[in-house]
PDB file of N, CA and C in Angstrom:
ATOM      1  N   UNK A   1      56.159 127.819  42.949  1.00  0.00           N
ATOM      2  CA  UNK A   1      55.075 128.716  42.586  1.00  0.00           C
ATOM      3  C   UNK A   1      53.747 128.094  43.024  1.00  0.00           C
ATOM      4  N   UNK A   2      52.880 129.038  43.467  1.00  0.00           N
ATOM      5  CA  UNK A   2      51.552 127.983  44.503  1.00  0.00           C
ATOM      6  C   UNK A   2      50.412 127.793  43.198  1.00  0.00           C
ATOM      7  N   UNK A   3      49.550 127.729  43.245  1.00  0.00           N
ATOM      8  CA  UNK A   3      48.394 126.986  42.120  1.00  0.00           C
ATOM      9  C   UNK A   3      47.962 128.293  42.157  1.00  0.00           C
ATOM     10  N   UNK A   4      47.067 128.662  40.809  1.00  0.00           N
ATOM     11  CA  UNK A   4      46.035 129.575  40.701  1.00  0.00           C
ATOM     12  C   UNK A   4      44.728 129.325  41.420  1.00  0.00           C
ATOM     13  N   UNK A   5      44.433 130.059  42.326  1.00  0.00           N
ATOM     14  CA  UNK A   5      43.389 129.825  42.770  1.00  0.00           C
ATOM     15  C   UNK A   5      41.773 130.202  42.084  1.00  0.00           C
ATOM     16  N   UNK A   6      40.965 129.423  41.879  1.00  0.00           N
ATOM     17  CA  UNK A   6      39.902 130.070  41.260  1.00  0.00           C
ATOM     18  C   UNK A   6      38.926 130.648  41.802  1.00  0.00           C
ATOM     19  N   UNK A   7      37.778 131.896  41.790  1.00  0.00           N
ATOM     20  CA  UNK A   7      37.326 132.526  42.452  1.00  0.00           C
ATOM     21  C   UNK A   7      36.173 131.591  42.561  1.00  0.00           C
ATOM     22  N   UNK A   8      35.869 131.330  44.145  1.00  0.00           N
ATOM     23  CA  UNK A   8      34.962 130.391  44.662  1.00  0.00           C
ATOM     24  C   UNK A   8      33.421 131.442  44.148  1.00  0.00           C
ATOM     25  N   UNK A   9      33.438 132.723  44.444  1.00  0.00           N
ATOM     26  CA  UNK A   9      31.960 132.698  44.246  1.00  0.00           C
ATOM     27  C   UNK A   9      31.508 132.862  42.636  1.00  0.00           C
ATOM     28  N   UNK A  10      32.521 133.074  41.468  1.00  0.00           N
ATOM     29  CA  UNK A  10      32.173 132.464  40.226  1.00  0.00           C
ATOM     30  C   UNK A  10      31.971 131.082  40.114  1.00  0.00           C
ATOM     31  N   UNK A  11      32.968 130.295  40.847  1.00  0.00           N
ATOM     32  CA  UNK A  11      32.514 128.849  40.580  1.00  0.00           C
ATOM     33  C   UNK A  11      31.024 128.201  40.911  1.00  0.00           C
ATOM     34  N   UNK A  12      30.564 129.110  41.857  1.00  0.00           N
ATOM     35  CA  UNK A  12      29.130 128.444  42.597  1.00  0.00           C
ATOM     36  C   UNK A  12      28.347 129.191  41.062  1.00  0.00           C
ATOM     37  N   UNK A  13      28.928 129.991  40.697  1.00  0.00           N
ATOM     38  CA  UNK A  13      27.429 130.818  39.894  1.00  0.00           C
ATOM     39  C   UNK A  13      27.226 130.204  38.459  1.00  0.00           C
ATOM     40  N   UNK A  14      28.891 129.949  38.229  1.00  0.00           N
ATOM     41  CA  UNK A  14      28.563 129.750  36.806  1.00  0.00           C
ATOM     42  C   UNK A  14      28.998 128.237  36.429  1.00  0.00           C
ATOM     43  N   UNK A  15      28.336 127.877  35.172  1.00  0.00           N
ATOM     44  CA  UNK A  15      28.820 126.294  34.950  1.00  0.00           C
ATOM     45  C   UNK A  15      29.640 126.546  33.152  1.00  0.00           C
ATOM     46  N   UNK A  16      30.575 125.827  32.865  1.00  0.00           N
ATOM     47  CA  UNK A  16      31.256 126.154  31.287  1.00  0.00           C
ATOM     48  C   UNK A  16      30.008 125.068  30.842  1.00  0.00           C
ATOM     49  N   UNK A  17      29.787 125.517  29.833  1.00  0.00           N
ATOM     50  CA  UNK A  17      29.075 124.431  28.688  1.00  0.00           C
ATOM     51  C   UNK A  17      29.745 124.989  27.205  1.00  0.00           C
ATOM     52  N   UNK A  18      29.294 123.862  26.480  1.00  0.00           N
ATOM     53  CA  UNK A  18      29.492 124.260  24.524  1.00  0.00           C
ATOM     54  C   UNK A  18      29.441 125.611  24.353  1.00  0.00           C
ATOM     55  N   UNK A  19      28.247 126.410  24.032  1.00  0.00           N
ATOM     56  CA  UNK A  19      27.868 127.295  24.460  1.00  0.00           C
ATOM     57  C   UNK A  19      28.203 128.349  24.521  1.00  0.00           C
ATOM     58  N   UNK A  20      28.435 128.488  26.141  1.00  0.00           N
ATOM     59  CA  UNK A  20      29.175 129.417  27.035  1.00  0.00           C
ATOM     60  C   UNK A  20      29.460 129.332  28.107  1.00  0.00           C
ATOM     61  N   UNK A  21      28.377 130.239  29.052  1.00  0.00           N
ATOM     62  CA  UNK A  21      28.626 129.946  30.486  1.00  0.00           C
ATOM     63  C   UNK A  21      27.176 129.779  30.792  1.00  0.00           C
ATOM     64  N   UNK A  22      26.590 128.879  31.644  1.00  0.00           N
ATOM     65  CA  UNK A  22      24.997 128.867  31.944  1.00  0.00           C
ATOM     66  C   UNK A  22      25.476 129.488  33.309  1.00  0.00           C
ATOM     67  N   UNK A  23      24.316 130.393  33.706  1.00  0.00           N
ATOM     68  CA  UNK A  23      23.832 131.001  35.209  1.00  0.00           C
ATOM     69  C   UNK A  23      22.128 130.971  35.527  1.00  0.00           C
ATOM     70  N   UNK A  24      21.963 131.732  36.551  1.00  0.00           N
ATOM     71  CA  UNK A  24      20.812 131.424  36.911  1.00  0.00           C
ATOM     72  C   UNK A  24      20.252 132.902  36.871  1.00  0.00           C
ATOM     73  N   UNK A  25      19.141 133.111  36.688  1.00  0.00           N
ATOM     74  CA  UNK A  25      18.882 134.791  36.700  1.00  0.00           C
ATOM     75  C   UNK A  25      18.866 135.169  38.166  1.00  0.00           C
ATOM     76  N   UNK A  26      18.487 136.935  38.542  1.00  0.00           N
ATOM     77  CA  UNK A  26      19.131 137.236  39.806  1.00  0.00           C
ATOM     78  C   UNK A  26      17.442 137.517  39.865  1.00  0.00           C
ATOM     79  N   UNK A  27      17.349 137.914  41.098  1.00  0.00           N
ATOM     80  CA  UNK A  27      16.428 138.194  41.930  1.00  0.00           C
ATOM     81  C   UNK A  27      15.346 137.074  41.885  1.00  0.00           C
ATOM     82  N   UNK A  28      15.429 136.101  42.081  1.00  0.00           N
ATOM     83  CA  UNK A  28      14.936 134.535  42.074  1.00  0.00           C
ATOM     84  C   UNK A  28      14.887 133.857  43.684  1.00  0.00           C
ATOM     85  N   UNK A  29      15.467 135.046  44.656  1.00  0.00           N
ATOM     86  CA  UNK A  29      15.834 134.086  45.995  1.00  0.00           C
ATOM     87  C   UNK A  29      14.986 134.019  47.270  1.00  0.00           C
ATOM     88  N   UNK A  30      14.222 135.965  47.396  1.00  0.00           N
ATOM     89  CA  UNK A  30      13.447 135.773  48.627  1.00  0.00           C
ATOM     90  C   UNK A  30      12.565 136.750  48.436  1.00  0.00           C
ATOM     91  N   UNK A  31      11.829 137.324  49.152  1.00  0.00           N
ATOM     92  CA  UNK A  31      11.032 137.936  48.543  1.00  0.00           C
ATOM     93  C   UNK A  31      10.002 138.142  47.582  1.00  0.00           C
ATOM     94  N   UNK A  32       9.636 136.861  47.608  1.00  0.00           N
ATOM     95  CA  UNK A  32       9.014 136.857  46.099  1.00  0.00           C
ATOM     96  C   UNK A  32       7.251 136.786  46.030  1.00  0.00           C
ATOM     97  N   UNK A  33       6.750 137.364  47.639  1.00  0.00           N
ATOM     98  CA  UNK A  33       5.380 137.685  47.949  1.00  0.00           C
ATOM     99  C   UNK A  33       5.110 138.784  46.866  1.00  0.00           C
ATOM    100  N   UNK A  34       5.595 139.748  47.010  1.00  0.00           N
ATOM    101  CA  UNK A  34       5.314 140.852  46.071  1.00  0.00           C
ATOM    102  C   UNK A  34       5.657 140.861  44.570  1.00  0.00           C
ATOM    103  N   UNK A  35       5.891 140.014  44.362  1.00  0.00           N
ATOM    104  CA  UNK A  35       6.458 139.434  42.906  1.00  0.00           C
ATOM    105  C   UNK A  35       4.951 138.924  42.534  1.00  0.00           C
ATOM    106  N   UNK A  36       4.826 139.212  41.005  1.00  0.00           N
ATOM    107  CA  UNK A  36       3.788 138.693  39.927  1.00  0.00           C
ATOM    108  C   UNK A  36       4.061 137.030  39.881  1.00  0.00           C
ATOM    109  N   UNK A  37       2.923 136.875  39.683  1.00  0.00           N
ATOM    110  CA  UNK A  37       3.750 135.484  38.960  1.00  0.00           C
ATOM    111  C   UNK A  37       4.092 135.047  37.240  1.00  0.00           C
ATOM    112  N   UNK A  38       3.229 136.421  36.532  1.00  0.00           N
ATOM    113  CA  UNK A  38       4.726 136.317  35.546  1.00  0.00           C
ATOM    114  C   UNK A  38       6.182 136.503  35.718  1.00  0.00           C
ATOM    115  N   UNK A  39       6.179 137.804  36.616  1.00  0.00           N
ATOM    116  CA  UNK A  39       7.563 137.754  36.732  1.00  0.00           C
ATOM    117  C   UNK A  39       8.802 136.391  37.276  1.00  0.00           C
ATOM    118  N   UNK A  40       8.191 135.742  38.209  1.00  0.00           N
ATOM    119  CA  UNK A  40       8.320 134.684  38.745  1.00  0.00           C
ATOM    120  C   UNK A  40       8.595 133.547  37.374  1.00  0.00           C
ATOM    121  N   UNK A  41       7.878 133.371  37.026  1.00  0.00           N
ATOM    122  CA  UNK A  41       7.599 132.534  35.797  1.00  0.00           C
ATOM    123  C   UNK A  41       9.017 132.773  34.591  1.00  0.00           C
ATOM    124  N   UNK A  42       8.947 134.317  34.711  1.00  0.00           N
ATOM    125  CA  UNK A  42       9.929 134.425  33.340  1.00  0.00           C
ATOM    126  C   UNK A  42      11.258 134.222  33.603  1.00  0.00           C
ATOM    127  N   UNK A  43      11.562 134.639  35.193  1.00  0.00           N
ATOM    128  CA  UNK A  43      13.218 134.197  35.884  1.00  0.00           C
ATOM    129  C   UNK A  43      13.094 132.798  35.910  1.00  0.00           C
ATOM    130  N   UNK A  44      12.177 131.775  35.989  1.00  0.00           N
ATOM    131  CA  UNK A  44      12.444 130.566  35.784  1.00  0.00           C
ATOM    132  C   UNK A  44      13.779 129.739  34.806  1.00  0.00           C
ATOM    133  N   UNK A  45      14.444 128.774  35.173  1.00  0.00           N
ATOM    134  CA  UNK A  45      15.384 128.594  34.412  1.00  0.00           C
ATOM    135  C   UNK A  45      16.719 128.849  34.303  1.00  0.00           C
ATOM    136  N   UNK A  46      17.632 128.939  33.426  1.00  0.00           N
ATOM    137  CA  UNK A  46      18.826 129.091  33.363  1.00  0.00           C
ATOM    138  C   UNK A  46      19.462 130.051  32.041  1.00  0.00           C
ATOM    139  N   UNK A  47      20.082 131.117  31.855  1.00  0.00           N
ATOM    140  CA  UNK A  47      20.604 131.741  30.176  1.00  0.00           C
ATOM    141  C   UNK A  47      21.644 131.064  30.520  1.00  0.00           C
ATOM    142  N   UNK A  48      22.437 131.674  29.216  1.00  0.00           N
ATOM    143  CA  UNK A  48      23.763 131.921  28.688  1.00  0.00           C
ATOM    144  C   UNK A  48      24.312 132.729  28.940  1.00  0.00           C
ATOM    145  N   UNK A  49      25.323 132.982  29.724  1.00  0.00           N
ATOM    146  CA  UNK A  49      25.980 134.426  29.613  1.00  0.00           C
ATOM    147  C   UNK A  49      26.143 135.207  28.188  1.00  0.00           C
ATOM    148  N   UNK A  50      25.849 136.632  28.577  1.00  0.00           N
ATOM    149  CA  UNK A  50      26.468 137.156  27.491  1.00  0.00           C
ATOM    150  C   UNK A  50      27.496 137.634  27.116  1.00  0.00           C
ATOM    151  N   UNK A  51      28.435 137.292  25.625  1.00  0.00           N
ATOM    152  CA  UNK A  51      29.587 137.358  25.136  1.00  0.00           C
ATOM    153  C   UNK A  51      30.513 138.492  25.286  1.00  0.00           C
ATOM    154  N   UNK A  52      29.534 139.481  25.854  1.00  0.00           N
ATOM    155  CA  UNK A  52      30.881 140.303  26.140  1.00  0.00           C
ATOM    156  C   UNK A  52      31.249 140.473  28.293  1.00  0.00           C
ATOM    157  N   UNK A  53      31.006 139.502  28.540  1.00  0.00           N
ATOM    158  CA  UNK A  53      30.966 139.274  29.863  1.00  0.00           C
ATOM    159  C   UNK A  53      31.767 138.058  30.161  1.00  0.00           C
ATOM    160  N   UNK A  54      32.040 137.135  29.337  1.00  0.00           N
ATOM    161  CA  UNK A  54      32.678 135.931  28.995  1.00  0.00           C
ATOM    162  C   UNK A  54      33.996 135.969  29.378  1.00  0.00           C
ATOM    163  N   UNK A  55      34.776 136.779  29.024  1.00  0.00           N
ATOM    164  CA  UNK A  55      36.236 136.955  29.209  1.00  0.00           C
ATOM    165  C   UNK A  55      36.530 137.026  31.217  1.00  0.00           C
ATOM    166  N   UNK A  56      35.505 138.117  31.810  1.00  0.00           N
ATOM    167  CA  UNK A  56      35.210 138.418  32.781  1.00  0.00           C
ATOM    168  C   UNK A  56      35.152 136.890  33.806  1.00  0.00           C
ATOM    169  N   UNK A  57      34.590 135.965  33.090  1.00  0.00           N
ATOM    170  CA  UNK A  57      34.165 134.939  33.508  1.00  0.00           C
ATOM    171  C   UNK A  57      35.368 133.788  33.501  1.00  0.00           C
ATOM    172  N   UNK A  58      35.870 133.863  32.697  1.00  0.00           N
ATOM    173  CA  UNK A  58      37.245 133.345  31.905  1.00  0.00           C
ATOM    174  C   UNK A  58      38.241 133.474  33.020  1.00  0.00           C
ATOM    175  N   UNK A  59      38.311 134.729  33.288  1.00  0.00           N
ATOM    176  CA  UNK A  59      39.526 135.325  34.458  1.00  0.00           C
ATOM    177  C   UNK A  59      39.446 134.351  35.281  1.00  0.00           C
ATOM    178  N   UNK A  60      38.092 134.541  35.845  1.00  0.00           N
ATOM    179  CA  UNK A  60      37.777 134.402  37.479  1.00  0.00           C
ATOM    180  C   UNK A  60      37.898 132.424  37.543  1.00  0.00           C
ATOM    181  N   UNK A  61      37.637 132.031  36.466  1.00  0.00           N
ATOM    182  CA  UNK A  61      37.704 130.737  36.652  1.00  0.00           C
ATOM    183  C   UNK A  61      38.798 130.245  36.110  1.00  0.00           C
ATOM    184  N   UNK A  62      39.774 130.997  35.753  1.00  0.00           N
ATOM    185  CA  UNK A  62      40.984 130.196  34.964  1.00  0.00           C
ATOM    186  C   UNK A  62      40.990 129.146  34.395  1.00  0.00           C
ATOM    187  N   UNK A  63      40.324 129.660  33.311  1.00  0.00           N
ATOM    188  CA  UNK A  63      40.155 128.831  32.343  1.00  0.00           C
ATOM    189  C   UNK A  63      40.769 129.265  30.906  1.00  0.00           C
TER     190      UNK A  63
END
């Protein structure tokens, strides 16, 4: 029987912690002339996933 493979582009996105899952917020990558710099400011950083998205996350990383 071959190994479970885990889905490479969850692995780049998400990290397991205590917690949950930490990610990075989205629209953070290019474009960001026309962007405020509150807006800029407030995607700064890292959340938590939220708990009903978790399982979703669970799959993909076999865990």
């Amino acid at each position: 029987m071959p190994k479970m493979k885990v889905h490479s582009g969850a692995a780049k996105r998400f990290k397991k912690t205590a917690a949950g899952y930490k990610h990075k917020r989205a629209f953070k990558s290019h474009i960001l002339t026309k962007m405020t710099t509150k807006r800029k400011r407030q995607l700064r950083g890292s959340r938590v996933l939220n708990g009903s998205d978790t399982p979703l996350v669970d799959r993909m990383l076999r865990c």
